[in-house]
N, C-alpha and C. Protein backbone atom coordinates (compact mmCIF):
# COMPACT_ATOMS: atom_id res chain seq x y z
N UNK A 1 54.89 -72.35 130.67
CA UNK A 1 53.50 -72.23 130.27
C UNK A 1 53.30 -71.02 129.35
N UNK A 2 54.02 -70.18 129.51
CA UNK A 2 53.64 -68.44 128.63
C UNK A 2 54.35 -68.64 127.52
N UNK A 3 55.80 -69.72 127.39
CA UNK A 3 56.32 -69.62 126.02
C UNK A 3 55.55 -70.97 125.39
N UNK A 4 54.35 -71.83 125.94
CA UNK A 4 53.54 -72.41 124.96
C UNK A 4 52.89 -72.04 124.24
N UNK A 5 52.37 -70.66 124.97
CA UNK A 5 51.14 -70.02 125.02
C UNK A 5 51.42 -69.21 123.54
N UNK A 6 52.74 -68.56 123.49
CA UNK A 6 53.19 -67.27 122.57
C UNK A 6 53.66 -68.44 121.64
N UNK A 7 54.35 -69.62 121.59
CA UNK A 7 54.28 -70.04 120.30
C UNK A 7 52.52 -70.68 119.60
N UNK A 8 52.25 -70.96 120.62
CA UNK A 8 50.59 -71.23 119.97
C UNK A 8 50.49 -69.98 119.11
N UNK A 9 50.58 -68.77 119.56
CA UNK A 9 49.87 -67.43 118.88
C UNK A 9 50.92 -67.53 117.50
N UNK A 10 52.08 -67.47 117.95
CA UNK A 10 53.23 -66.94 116.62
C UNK A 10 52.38 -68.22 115.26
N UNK A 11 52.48 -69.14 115.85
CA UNK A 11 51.69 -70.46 114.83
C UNK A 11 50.60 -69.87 114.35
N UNK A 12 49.37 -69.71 114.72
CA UNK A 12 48.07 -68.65 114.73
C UNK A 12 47.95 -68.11 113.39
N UNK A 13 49.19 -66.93 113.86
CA UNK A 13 49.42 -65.62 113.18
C UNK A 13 50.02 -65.85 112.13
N UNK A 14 51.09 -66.57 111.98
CA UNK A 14 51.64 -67.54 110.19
C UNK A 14 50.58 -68.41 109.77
N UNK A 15 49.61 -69.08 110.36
CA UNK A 15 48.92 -69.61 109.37
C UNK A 15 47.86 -68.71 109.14
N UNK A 16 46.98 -67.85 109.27
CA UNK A 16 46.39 -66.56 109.00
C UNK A 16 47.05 -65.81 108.04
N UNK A 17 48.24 -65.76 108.24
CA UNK A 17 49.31 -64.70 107.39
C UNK A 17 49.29 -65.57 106.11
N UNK A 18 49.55 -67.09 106.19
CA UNK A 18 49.58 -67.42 104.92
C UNK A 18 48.37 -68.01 104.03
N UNK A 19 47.09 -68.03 104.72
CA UNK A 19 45.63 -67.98 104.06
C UNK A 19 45.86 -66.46 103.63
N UNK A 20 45.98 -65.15 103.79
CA UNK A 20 45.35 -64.42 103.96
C UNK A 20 46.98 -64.40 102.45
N UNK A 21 47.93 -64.16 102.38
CA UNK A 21 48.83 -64.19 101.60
C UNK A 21 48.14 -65.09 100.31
N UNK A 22 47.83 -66.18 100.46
CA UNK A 22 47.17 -66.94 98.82
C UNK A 22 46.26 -66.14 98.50
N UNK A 23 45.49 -65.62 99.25
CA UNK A 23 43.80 -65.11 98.90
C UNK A 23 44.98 -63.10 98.12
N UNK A 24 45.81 -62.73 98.58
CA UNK A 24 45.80 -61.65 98.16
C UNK A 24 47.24 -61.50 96.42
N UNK A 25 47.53 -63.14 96.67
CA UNK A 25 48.69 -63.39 95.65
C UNK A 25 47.47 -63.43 94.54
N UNK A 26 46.32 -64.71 94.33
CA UNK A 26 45.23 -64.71 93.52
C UNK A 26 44.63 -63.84 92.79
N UNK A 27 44.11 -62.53 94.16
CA UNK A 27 43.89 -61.45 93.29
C UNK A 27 44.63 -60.51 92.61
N UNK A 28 46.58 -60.93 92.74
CA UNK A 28 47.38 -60.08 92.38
C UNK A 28 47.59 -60.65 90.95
N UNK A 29 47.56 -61.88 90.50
CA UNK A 29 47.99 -62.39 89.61
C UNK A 29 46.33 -62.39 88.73
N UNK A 30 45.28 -62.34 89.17
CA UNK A 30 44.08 -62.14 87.98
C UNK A 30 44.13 -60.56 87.66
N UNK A 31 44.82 -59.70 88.49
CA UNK A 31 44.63 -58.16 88.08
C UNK A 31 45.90 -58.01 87.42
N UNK A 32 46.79 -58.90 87.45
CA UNK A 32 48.36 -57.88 86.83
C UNK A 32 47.94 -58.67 85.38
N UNK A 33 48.10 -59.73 85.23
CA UNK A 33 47.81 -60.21 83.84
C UNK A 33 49.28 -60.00 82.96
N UNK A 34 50.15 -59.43 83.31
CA UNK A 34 51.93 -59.76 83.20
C UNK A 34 52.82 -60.64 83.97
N UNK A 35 53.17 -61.48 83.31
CA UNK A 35 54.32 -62.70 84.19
C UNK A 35 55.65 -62.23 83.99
N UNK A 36 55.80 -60.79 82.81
CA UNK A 36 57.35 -60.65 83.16
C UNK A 36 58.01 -60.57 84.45
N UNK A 37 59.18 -60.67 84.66
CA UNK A 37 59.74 -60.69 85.56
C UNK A 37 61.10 -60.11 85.48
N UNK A 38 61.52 -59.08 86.50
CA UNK A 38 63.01 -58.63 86.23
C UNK A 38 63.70 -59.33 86.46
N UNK A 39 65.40 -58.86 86.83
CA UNK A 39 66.37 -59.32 87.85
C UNK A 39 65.98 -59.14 89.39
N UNK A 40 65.60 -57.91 89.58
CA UNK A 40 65.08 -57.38 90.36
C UNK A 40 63.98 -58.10 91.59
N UNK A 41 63.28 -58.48 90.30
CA UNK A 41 62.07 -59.08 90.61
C UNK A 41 62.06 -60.52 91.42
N UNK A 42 62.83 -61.12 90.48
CA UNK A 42 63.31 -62.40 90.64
C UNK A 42 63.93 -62.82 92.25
N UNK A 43 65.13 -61.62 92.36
CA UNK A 43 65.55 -61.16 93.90
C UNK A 43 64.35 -61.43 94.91
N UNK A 44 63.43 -60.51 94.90
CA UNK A 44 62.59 -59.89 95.45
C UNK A 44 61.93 -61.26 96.03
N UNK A 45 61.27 -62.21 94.82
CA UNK A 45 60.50 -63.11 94.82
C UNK A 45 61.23 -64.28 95.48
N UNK A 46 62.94 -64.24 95.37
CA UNK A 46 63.85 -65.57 95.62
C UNK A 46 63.38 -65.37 97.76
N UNK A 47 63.62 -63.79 98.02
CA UNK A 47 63.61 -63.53 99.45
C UNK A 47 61.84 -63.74 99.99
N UNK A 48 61.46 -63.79 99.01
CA UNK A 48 59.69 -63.52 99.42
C UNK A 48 59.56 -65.36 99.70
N UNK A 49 59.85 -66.16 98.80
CA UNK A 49 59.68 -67.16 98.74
C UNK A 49 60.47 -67.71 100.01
N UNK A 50 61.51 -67.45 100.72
CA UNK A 50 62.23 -68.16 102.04
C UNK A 50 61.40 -67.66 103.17
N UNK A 51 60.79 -66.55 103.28
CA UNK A 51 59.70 -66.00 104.00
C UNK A 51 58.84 -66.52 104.00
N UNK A 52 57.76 -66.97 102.86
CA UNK A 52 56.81 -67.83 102.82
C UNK A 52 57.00 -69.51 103.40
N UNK A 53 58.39 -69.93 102.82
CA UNK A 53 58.71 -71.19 103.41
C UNK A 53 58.62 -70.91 104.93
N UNK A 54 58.94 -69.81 105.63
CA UNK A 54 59.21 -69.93 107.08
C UNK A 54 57.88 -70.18 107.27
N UNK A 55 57.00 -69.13 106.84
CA UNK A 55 55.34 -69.23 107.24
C UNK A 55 54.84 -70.10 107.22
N UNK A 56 55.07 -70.76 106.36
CA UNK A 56 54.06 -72.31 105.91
C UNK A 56 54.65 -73.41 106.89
N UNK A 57 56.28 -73.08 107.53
CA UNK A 57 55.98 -74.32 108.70
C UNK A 57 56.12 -73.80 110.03
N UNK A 58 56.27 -72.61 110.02
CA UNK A 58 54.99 -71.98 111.23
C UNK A 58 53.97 -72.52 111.31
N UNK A 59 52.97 -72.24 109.93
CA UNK A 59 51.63 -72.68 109.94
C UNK A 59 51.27 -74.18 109.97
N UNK A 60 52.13 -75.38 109.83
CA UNK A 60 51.83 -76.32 109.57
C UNK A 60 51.73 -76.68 111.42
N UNK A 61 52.37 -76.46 112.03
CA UNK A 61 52.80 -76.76 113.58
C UNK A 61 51.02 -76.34 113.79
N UNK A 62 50.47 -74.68 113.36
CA UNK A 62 49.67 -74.19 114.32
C UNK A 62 48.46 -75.63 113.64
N UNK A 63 48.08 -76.02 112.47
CA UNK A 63 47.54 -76.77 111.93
C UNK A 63 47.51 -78.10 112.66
N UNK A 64 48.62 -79.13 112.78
CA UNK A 64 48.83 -79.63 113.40
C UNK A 64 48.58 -79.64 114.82
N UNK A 65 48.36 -78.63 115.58
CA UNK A 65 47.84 -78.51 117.12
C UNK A 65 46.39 -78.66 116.64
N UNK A 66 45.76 -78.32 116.14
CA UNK A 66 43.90 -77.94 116.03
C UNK A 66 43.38 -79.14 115.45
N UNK A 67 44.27 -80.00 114.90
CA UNK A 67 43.66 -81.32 114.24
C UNK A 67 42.19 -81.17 113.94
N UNK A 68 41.92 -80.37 112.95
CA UNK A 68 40.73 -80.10 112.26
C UNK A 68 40.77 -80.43 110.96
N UNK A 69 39.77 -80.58 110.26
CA UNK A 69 40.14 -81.02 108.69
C UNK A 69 39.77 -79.82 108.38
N UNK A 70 39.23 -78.69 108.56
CA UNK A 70 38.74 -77.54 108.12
C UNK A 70 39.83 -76.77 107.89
N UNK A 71 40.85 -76.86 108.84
CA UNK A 71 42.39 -76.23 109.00
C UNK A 71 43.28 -76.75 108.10
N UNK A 72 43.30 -77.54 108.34
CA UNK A 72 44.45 -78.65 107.19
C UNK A 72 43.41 -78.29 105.47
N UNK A 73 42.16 -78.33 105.44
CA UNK A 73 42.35 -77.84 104.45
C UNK A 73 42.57 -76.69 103.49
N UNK A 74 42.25 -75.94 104.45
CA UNK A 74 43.02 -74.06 104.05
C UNK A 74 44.31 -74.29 103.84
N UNK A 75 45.12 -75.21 104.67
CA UNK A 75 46.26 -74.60 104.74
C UNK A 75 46.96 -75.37 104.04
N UNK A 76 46.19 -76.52 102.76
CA UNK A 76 46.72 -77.22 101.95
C UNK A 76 46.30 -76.15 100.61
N UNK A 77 45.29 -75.76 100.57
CA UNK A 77 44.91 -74.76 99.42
C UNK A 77 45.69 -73.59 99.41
N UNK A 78 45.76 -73.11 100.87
CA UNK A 78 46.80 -71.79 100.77
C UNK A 78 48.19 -72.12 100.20
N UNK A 79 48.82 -73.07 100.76
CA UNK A 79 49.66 -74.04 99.83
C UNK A 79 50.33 -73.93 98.25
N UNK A 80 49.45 -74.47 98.00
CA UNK A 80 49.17 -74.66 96.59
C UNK A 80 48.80 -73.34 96.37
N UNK A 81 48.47 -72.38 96.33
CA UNK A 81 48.30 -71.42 95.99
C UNK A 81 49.42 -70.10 95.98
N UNK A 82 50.36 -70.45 97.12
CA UNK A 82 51.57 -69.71 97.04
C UNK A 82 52.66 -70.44 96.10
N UNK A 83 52.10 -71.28 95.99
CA UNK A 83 53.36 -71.87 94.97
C UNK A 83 53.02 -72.03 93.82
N UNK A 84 52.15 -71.90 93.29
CA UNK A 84 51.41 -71.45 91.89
C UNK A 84 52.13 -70.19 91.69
N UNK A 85 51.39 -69.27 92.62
CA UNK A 85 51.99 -67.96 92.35
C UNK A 85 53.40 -67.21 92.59
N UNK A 86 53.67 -67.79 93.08
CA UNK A 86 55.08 -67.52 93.75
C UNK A 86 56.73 -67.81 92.95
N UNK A 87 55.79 -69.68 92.91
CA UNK A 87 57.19 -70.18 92.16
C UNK A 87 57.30 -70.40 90.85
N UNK A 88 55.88 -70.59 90.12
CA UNK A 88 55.47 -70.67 89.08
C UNK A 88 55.89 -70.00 88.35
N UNK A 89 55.98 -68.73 88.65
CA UNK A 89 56.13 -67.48 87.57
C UNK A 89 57.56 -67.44 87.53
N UNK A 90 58.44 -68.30 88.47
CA UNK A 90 60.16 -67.77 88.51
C UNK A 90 60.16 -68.91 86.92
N UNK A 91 59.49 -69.81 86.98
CA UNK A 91 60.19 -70.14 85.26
C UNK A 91 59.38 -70.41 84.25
């Protein structure tokens, strides 16, 4: 019963993490207004991006428990929104 309980939360907390991740990628990409990208960068973004994949099916599970359309639709916009910004810019 307590390890339902703590994956309910861990689910929770990745899909929060990844609304709250689109809403702060959006305002990163209308304020930088540069798409260069290093080697560096690229790194950075290759490890950011397997992180985000973990989150998003974290978040899809916590989505999937709440069967709300209000949920599913954040977490189709948050979505689309990390991968605009995220993957978009790798090419």
């Amino acid at each position: 019963m307590n390890e339902l309980k703590l994956k309910k939360l861990l689910h929770a907390i990745a899909y929060f993490a990844l609304v709250f991740l689109a809403i702060a990628l959006v305002l990163k990409q209308i304020s930088r207004g540069d798409l260069f990208v290093g080697i560096a960068d690229v790194l950075k973004m290759l490890a950011d991006l397997a992180a985000y994949t973990l989150i998003g099916i974290s978040a899809f599970f916590y989505v999937k428990t709440k069967r709300n359309l209000i949920y599913m639709i954040t977490y189709v916009v948050a979505v689309i929104a990390v991968v605009m910004f995220v993957i978009l810019p790798l090419f």
